[in-house]
Protein backbone atom coordinates (compact mmCIF):
# COMPACT_ATOMS: atom_id res chain seq x y z
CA UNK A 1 -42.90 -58.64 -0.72
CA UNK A 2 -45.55 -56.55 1.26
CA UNK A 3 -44.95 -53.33 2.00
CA UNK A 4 -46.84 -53.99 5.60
CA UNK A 5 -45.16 -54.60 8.62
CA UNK A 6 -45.73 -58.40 9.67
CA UNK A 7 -47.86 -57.82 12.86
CA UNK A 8 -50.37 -55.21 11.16
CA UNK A 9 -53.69 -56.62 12.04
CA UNK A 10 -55.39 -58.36 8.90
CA UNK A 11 -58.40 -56.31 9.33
CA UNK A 12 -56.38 -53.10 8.45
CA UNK A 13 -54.55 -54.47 6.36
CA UNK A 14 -57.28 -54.66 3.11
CA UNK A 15 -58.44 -50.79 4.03
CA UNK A 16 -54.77 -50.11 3.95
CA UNK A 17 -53.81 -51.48 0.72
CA UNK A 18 -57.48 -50.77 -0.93
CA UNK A 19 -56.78 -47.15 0.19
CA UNK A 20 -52.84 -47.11 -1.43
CA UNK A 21 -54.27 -48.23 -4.40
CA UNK A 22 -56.74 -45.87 -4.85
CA UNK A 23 -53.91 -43.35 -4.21
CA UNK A 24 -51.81 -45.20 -6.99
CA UNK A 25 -54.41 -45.14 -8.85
CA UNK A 26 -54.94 -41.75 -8.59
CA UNK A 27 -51.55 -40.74 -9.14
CA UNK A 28 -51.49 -42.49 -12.19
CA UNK A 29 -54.38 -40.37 -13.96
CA UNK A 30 -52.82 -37.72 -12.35
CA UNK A 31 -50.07 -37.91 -14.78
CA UNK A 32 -51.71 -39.14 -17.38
CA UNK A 33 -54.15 -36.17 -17.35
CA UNK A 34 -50.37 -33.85 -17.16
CA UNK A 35 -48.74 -35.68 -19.83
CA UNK A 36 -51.49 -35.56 -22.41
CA UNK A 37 -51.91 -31.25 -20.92
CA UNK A 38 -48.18 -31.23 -22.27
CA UNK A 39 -48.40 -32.97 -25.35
CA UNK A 40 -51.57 -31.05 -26.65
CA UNK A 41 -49.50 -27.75 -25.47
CA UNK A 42 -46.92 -28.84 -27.53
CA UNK A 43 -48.80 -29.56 -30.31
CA UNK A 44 -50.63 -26.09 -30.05
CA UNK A 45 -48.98 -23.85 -32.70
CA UNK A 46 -47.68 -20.86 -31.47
CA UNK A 47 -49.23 -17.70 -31.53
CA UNK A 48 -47.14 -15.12 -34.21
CA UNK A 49 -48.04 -12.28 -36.16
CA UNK A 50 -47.67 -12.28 -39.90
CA UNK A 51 -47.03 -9.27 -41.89
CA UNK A 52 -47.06 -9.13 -45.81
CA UNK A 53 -46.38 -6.31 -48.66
CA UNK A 54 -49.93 -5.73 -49.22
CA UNK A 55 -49.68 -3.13 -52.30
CA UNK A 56 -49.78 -4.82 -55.90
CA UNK A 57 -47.81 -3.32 -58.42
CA UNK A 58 -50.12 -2.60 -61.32
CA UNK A 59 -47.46 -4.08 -63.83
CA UNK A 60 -47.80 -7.77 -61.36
CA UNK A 61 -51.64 -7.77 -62.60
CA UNK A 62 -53.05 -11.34 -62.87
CA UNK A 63 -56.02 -12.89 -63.48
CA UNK A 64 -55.30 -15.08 -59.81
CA UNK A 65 -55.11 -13.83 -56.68
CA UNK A 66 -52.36 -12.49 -54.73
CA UNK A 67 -50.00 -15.49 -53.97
CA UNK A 68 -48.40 -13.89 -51.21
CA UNK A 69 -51.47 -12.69 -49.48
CA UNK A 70 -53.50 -16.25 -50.03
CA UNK A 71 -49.82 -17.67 -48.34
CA UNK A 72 -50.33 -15.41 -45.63
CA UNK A 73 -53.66 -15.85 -44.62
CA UNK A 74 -52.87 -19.57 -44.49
CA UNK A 75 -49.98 -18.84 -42.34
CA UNK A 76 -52.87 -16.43 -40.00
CA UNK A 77 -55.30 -19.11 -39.89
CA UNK A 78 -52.94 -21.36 -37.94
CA UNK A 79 -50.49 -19.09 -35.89
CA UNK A 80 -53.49 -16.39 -34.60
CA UNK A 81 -54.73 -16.76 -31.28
CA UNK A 82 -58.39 -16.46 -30.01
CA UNK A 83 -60.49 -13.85 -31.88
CA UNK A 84 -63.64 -13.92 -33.89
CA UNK A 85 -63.12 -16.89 -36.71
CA UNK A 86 -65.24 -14.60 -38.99
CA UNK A 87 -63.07 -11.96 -39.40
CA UNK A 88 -60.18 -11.55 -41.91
CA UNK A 89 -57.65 -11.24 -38.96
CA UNK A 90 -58.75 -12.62 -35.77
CA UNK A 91 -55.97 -11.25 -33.27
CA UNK A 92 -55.14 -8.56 -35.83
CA UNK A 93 -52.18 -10.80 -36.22
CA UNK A 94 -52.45 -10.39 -39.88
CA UNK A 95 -50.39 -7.11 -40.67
CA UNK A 96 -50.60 -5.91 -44.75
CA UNK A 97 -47.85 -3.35 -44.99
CA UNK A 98 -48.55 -0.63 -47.42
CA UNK A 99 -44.82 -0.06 -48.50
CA UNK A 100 -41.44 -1.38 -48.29
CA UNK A 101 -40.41 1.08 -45.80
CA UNK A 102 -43.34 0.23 -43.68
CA UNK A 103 -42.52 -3.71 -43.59
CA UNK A 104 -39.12 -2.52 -43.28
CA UNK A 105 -39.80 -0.56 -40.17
CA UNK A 106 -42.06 -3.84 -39.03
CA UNK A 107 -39.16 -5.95 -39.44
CA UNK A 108 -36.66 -3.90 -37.41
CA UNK A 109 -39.48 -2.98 -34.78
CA UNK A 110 -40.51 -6.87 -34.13
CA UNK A 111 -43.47 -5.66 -35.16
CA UNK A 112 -44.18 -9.68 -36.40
CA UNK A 113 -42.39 -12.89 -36.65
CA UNK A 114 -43.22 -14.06 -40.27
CA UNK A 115 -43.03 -12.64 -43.51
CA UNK A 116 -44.36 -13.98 -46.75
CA UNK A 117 -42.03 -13.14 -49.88
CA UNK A 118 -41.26 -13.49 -53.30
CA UNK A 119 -37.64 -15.34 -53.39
CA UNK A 120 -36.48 -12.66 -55.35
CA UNK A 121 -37.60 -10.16 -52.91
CA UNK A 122 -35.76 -11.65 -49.71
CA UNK A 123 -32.37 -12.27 -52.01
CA UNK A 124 -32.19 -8.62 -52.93
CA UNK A 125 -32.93 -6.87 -49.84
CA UNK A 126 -30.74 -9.44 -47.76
CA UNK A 127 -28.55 -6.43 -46.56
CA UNK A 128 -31.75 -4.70 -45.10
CA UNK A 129 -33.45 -7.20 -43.78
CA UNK A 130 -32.85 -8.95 -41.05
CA UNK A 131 -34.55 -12.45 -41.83
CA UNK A 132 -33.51 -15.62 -42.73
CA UNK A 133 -35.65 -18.11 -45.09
CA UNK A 134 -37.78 -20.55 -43.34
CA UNK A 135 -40.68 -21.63 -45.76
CA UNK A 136 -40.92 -22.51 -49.22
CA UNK A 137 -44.08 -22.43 -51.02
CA UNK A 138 -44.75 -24.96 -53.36
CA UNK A 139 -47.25 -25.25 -56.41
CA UNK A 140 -47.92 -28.48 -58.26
CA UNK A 141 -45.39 -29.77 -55.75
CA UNK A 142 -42.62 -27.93 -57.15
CA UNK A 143 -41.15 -25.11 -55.03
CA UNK A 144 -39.03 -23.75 -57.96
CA UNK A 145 -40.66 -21.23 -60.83
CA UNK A 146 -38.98 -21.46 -64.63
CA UNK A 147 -39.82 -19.51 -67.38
CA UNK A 148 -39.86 -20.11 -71.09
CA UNK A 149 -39.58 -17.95 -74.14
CA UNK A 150 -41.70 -19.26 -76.63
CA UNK A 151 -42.20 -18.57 -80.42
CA UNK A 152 -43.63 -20.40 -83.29
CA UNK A 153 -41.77 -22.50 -85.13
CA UNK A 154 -43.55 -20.84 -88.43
CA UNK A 155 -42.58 -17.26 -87.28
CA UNK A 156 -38.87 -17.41 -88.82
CA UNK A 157 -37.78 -16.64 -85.49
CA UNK A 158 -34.77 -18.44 -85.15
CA UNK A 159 -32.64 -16.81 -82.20
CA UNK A 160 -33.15 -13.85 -79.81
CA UNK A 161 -31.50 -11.61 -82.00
CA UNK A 162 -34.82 -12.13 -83.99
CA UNK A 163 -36.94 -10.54 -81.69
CA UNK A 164 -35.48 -7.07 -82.31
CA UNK A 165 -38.51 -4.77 -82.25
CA UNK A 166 -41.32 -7.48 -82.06
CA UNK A 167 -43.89 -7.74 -79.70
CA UNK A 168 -43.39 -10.28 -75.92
CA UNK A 169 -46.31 -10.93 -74.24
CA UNK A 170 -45.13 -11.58 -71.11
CA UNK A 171 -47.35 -13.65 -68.04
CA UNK A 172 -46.30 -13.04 -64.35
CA UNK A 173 -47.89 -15.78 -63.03
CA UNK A 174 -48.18 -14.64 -59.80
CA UNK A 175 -44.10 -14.23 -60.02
CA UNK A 176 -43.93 -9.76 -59.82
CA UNK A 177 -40.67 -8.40 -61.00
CA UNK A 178 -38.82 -12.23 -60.93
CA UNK A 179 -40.23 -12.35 -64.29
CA UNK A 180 -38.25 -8.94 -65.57
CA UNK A 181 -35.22 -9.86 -64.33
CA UNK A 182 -34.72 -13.16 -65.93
CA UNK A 183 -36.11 -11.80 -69.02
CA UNK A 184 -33.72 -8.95 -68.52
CA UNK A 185 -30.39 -10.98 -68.24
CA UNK A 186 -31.62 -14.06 -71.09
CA UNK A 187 -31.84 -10.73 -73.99
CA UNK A 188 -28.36 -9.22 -72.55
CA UNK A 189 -26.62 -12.60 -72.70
CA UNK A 190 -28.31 -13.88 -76.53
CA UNK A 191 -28.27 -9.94 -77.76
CA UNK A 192 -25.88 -8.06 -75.74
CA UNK A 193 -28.55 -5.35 -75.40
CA UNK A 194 -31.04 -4.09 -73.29
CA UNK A 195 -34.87 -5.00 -73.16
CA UNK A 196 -36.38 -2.66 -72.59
CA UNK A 197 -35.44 -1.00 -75.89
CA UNK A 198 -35.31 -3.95 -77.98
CA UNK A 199 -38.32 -5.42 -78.14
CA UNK A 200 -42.22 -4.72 -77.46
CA UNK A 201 -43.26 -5.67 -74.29
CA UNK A 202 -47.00 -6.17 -73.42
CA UNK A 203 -48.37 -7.59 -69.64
CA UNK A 204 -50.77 -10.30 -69.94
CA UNK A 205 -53.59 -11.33 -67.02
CA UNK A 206 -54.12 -14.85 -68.30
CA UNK A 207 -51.01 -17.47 -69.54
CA UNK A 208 -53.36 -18.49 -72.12
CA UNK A 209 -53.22 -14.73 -73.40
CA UNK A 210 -49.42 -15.05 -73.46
CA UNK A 211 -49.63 -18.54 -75.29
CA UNK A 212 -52.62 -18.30 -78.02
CA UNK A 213 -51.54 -15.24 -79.27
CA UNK A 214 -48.19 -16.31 -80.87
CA UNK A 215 -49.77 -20.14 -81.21
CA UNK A 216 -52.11 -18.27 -83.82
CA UNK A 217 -49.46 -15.87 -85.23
CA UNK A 218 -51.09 -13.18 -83.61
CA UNK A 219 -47.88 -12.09 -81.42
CA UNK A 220 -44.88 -12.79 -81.77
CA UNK A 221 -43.26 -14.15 -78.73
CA UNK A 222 -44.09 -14.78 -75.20
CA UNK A 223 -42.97 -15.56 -71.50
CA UNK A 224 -45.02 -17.73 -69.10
CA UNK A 225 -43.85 -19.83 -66.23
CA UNK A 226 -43.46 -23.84 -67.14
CA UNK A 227 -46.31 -24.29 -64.71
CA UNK A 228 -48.39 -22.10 -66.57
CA UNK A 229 -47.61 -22.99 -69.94
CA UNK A 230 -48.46 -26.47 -69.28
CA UNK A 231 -51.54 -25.45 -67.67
CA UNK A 232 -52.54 -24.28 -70.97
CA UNK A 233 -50.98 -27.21 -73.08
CA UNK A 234 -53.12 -29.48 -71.39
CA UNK A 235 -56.34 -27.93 -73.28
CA UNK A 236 -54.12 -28.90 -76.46
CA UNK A 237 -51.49 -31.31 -75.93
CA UNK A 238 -51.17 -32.24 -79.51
CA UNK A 239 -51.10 -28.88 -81.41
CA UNK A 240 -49.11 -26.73 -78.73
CA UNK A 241 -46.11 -28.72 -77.90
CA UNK A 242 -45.99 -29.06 -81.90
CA UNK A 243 -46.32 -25.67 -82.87
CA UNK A 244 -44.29 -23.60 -80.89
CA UNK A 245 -40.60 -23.51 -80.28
CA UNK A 246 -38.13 -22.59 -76.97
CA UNK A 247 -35.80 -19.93 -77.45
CA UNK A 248 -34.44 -19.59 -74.20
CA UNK A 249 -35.42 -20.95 -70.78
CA UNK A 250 -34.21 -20.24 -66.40
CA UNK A 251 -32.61 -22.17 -64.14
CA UNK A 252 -34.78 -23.36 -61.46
CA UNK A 253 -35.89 -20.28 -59.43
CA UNK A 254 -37.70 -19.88 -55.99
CA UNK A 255 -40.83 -18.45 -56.24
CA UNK A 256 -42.28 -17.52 -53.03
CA UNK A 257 -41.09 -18.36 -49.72
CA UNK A 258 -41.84 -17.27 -45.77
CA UNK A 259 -39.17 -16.35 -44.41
CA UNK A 260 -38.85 -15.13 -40.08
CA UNK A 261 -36.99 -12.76 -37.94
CA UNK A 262 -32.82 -13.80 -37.19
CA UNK A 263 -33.72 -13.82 -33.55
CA UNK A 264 -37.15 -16.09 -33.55
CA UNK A 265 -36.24 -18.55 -31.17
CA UNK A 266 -34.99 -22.23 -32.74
CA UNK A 267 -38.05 -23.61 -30.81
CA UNK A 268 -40.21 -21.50 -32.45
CA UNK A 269 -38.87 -21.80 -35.76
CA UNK A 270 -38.96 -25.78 -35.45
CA UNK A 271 -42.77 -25.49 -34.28
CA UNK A 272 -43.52 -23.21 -37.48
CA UNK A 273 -42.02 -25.81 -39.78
CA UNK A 274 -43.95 -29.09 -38.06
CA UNK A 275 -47.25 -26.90 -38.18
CA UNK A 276 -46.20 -25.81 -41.74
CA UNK A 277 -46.88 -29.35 -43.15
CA UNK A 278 -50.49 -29.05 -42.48
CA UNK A 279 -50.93 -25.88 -44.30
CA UNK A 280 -52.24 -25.35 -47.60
CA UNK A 281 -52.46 -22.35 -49.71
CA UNK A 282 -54.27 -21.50 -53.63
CA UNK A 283 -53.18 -19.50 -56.09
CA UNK A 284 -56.26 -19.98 -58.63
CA UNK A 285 -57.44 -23.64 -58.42
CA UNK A 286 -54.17 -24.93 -57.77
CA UNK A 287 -53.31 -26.15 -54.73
CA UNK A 288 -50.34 -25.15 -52.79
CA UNK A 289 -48.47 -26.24 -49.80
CA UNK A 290 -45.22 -25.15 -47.73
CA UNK A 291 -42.01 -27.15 -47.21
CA UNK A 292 -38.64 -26.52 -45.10
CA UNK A 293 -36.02 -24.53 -47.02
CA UNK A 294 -32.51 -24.93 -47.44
CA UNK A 295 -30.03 -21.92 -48.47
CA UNK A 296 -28.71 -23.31 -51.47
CA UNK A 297 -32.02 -23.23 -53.01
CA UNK A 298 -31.00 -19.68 -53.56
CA UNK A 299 -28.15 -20.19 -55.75
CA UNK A 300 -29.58 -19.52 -58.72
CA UNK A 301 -31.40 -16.12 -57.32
CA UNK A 302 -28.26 -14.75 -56.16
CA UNK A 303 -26.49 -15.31 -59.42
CA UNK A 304 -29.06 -13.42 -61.31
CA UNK A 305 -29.31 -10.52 -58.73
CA UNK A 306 -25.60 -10.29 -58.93
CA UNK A 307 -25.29 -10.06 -63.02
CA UNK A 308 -28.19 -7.79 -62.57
CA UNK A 309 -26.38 -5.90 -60.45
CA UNK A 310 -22.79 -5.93 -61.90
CA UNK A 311 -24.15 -6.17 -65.89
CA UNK A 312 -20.62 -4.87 -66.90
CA UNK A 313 -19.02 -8.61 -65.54
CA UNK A 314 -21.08 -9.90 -68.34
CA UNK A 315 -23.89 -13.04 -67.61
CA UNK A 316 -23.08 -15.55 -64.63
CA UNK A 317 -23.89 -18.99 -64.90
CA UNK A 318 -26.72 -20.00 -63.33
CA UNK A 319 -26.94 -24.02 -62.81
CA UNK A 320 -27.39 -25.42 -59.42
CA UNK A 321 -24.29 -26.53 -57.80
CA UNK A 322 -24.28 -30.51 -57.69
CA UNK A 323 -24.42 -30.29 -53.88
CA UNK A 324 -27.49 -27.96 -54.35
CA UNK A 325 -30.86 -29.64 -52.43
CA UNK A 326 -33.79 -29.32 -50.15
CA UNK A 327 -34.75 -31.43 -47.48
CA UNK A 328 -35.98 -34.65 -48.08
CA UNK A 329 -39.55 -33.60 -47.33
CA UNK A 330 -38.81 -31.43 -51.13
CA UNK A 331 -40.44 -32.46 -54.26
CA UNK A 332 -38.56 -33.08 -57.09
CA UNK A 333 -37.19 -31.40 -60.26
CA UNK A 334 -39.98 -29.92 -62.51
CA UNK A 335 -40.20 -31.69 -65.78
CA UNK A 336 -38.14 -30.22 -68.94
CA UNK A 337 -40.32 -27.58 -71.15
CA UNK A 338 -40.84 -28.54 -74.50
């Protein structure tokens, strides 16, 4: 039905309606031109201001660089707003705190939204800190860390009692302290004593420095992450595996996550997880990426702070509670070490 009355004049009539439909027309990119203004806002990540411990214990040496820093600059090269793309921070969103007590202060000041961790890190201080895990960081597409204790099978090493007084090389792997206090709690459950006077502990920059050492009967034990020790099986897959033998191994462990401020607006936090799935991060040559987190990935941590904090209750078990996941968008369980 037209919209005209019945006696308009034909000769207005085509004006009239050519006119409306330019106006249609018009309208129509109108909106268009809004709605696609919208969605590309949307779609812009948000502006936010990452800060990072940016002091590297001497005893975390590696050979790689910092994973928490290369995580953070990833983070900074997709939440900063306009600045000079040259620069290491454009913004000076990119905030490398020089202590604890300075991120602390950071933290409590909302001095920054996001906060690249070691797991172990945001477990222990989760009375002082008010953050909540957001991120974790994956390598290999595994967001867990395990370690191994390795010896040779020719070594007449047969149990951790054994190692009384020899020599561990031990490999971070980009890990820090998380490395310690697994070892820490795996000698006080096989030995009932402490480490750090029973045996010989010696950092290593390099896993293959951990590994070759005892493969030749040069040392005689070691610690690497599974990640790394297959790293270096895979220059030897047939003599390695062969030659040396697992004394004790973790439960699955998170390595390094991002976690944000309690009061960072849902929105936000949603946004930061979408524009997470882009990211990528290295530690080395490896690649690594960042995934949504779920609390009970930090099971395990919290069982091993709390025997490390309470060693008089005696070990706590560690395994993963069968209702224990991430989000589908997760990788799966590591493989077994050997």
């Amino acid at each position: 039905m037209s919209s005209f009355p019945p006696d308009l004049p034909e000769a207005l009539a085509g004006p009239v309606c050519r006119r409306g439909s330019a106006w249609v027309a018009a309208g129509v990119t109108a909106l268009v031109l809004w709605a696609g203004t919208t969605s590309t806002e949307a779609e812009t990540p948000p502006v936010l201001r990452i800060s990072y411990l940016a002091e590297l214990p001497v005893s975390w040496r590696t050979g790689l660089a910092d994973p928490i820093y290369n995580i953070a600059r990833s983070l900074n090269s997709s939440f900063t707003g306009p600045g000079d793309p040259g620069s290491p921070s454009p913004s000076g969103n990119l905030l490398g705190a020089e202590s604890w007590g300075e991120l602390s202060d950071t933290i409590q000041s909302g001095g920054a939204e996001l906060f690249p961790l070691h797991g172990f890190e945001l477990v222990e201080r989760a009375r002082e800190l008010n953050l909540k895990p957001l991120l974790l960081a994956t390598r290999s597409g595994r967001w867990e860390s395990r370690f191994v204790l390795l010896v040779s099978n020719t070594s007449g090493i047969q149990n951790l009692r054994d190692l009384q007084n020899r020599t561990l090389l031990v490999h971070r792997d980009g890990c820090g302290n998380l490395v310690d206090y697994w070892l820490d709690a795996a000698i006080a459950a096989g030995t009932g004593m402490q480490r750090q006077s029973f045996a010989r502990c010696q950092t290593v920059t390099q896993a293959r420095e951990a590994v070759l050492p005892v493969f030749f009967g040069e040392a005689d034990a070691c610690v690497v992450s599974v990640a790394a020790y297959q790293a270096v099986v895979a220059q030897n897959p047939v003599q390695i595996p062969v030659r040396l033998t697992t004394l004790a191994k973790s439960k699955e462990l998170p390595g390094q996550v991002v976690a944000c401020r309690l009061n960072l607006p849902l929105e936000i936090q949603r946004r930061v997880i979408e524009q997470a799935r882009r990211l990528s991060w290295e530690f080395g040559e490896e690649p690594g990426a960042l995934i949504p987190v779920e609390e009970v990935a930090f099971d395990n941590m919290r069982a091993l702070l709390a025997e490390r904090g309470n060693p008089q209750t005696g070990p706590v078990a560690m395994a993963v509670p069968a209702s224990a996941k991430l989000q589908s968008s997760a990788p799966g369980r590591p493989a077994s070490p050997p």
